[in-house]
Protein backbone atom coordinates (compact mmCIF):
# COMPACT_ATOMS: atom_id res chain seq x y z
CA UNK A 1 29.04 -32.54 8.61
CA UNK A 2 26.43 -35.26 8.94
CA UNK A 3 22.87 -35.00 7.16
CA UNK A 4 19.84 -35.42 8.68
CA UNK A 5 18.55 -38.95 8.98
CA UNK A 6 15.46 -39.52 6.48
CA UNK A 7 14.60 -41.78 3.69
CA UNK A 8 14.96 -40.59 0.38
CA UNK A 9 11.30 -42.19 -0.01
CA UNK A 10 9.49 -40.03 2.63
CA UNK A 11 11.21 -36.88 1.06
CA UNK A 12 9.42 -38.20 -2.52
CA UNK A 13 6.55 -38.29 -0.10
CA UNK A 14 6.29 -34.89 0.99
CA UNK A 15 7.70 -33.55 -2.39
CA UNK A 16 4.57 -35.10 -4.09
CA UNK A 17 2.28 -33.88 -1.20
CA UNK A 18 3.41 -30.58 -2.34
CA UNK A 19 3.20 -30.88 -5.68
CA UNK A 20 -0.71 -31.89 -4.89
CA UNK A 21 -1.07 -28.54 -2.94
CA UNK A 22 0.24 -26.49 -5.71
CA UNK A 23 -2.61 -28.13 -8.27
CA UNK A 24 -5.31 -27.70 -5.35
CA UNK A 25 -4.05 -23.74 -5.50
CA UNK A 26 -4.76 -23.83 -9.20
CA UNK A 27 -8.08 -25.42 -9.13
CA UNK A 28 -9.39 -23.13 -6.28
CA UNK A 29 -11.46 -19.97 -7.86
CA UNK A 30 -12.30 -17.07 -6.70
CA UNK A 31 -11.46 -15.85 -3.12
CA UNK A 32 -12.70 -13.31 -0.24
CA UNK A 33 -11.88 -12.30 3.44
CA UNK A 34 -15.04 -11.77 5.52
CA UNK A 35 -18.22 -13.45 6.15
CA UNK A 36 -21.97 -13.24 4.79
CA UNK A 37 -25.32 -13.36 7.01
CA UNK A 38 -28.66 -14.84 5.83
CA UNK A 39 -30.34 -12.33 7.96
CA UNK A 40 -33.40 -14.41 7.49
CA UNK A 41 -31.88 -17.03 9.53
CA UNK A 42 -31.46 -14.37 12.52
CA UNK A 43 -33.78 -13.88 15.51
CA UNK A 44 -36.18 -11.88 14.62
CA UNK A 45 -35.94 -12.78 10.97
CA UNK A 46 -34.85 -10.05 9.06
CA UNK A 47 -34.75 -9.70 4.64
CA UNK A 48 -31.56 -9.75 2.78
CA UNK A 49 -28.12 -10.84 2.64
CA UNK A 50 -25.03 -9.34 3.90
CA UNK A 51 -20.94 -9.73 3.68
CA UNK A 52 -18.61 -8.15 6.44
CA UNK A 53 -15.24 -7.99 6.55
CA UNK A 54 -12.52 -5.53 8.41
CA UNK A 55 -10.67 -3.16 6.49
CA UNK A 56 -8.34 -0.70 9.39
CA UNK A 57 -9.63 -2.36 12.19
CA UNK A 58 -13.58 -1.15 11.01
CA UNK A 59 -16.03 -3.63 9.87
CA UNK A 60 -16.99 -2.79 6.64
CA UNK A 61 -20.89 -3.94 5.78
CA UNK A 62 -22.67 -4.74 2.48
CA UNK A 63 -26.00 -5.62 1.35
CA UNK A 64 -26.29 -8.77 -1.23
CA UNK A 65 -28.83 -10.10 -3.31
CA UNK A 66 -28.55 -13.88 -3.18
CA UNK A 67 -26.88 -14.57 -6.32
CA UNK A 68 -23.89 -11.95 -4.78
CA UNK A 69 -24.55 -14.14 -0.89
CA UNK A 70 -24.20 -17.57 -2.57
CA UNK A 71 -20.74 -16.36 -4.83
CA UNK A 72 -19.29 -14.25 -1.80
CA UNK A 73 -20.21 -17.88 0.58
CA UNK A 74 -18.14 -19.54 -2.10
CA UNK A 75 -15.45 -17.45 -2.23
CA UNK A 76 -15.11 -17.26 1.52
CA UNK A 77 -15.20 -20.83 1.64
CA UNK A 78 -12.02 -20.88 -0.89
CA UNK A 79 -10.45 -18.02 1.27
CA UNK A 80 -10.26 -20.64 4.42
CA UNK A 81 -9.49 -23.92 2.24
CA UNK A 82 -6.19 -21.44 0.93
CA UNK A 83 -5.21 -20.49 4.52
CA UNK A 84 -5.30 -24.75 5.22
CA UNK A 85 -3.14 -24.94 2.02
CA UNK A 86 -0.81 -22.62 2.54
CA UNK A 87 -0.36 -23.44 6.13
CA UNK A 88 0.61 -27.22 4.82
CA UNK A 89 2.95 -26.43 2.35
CA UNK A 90 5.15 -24.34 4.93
CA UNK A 91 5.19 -27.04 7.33
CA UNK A 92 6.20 -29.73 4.13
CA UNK A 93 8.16 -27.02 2.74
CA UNK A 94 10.12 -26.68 6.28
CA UNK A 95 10.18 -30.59 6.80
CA UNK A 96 11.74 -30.79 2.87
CA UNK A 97 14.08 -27.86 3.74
CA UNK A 98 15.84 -29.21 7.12
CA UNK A 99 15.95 -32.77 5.82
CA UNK A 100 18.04 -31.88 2.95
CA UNK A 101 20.18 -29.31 4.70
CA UNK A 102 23.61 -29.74 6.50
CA UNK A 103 23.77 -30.16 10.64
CA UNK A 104 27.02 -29.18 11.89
CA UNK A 105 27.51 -29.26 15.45
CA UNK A 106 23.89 -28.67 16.74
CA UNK A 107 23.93 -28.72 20.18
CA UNK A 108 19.92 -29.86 20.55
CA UNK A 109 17.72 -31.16 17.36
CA UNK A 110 15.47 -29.55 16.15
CA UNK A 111 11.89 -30.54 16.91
CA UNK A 112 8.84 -30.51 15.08
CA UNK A 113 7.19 -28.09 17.16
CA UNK A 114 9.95 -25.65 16.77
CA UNK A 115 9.53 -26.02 12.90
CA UNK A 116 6.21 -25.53 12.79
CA UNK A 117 5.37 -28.77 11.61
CA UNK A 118 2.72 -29.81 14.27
């Protein structure tokens, strides 16, 4: 059995990467799915504020003040940065997992592209 080829410092590397994504997950706030309209900013200008989102496959609609628009923007916002997040740690969490793990016999390497990395 032969281990993968990788320096213990770029390991360190991606192991404190992660450990910088898990403190960005605690320092997010609140979170929502959907978006929010400024209707005002439509053509022809309408009043008000709204927030979809899809619940079944049916687009759920509700009407905001602009205290509830600029919160819900925020928390949409924080929805998308967590999707970016998470979607990072699994590819350093997959580059951390194959480099420590044992190759026996593997006919072809693995590539990044098959991990998910890039």
């Amino acid at each position: 059995m032969v281990a993968m080829q990788k320096s213990p410092t770029s390991v360190a590397a991606l192991q404190r990467e992660y450990q910088r994504l898990r403190q960005s997950l605690a320092r997010l706030g609140y979170i929502s799915q959907g978006s929010v309209v400024d209707r005002s900013r439509l053509r022809p200008a309408r009043s008000g504020y709204q927030w979809t989102r899809k619940v079944k496959a049916k687009t759920i609609t509700v009407a905001l003040s602009q205290q509830e628009f600029e919160a819900f923007h925020q928390a949409i916002d924080n929805h998308r940065k967590l999707q970016g997040m998470i979607r990072r740690m699994e590819q350093v969490s997959r580059r951390v997992l194959f480099n420590n793990r044992f190759q026996d016999r593997r006919r072809n390497p693995l590539r990044q592209k098959v991990l998910g990395i890039i």
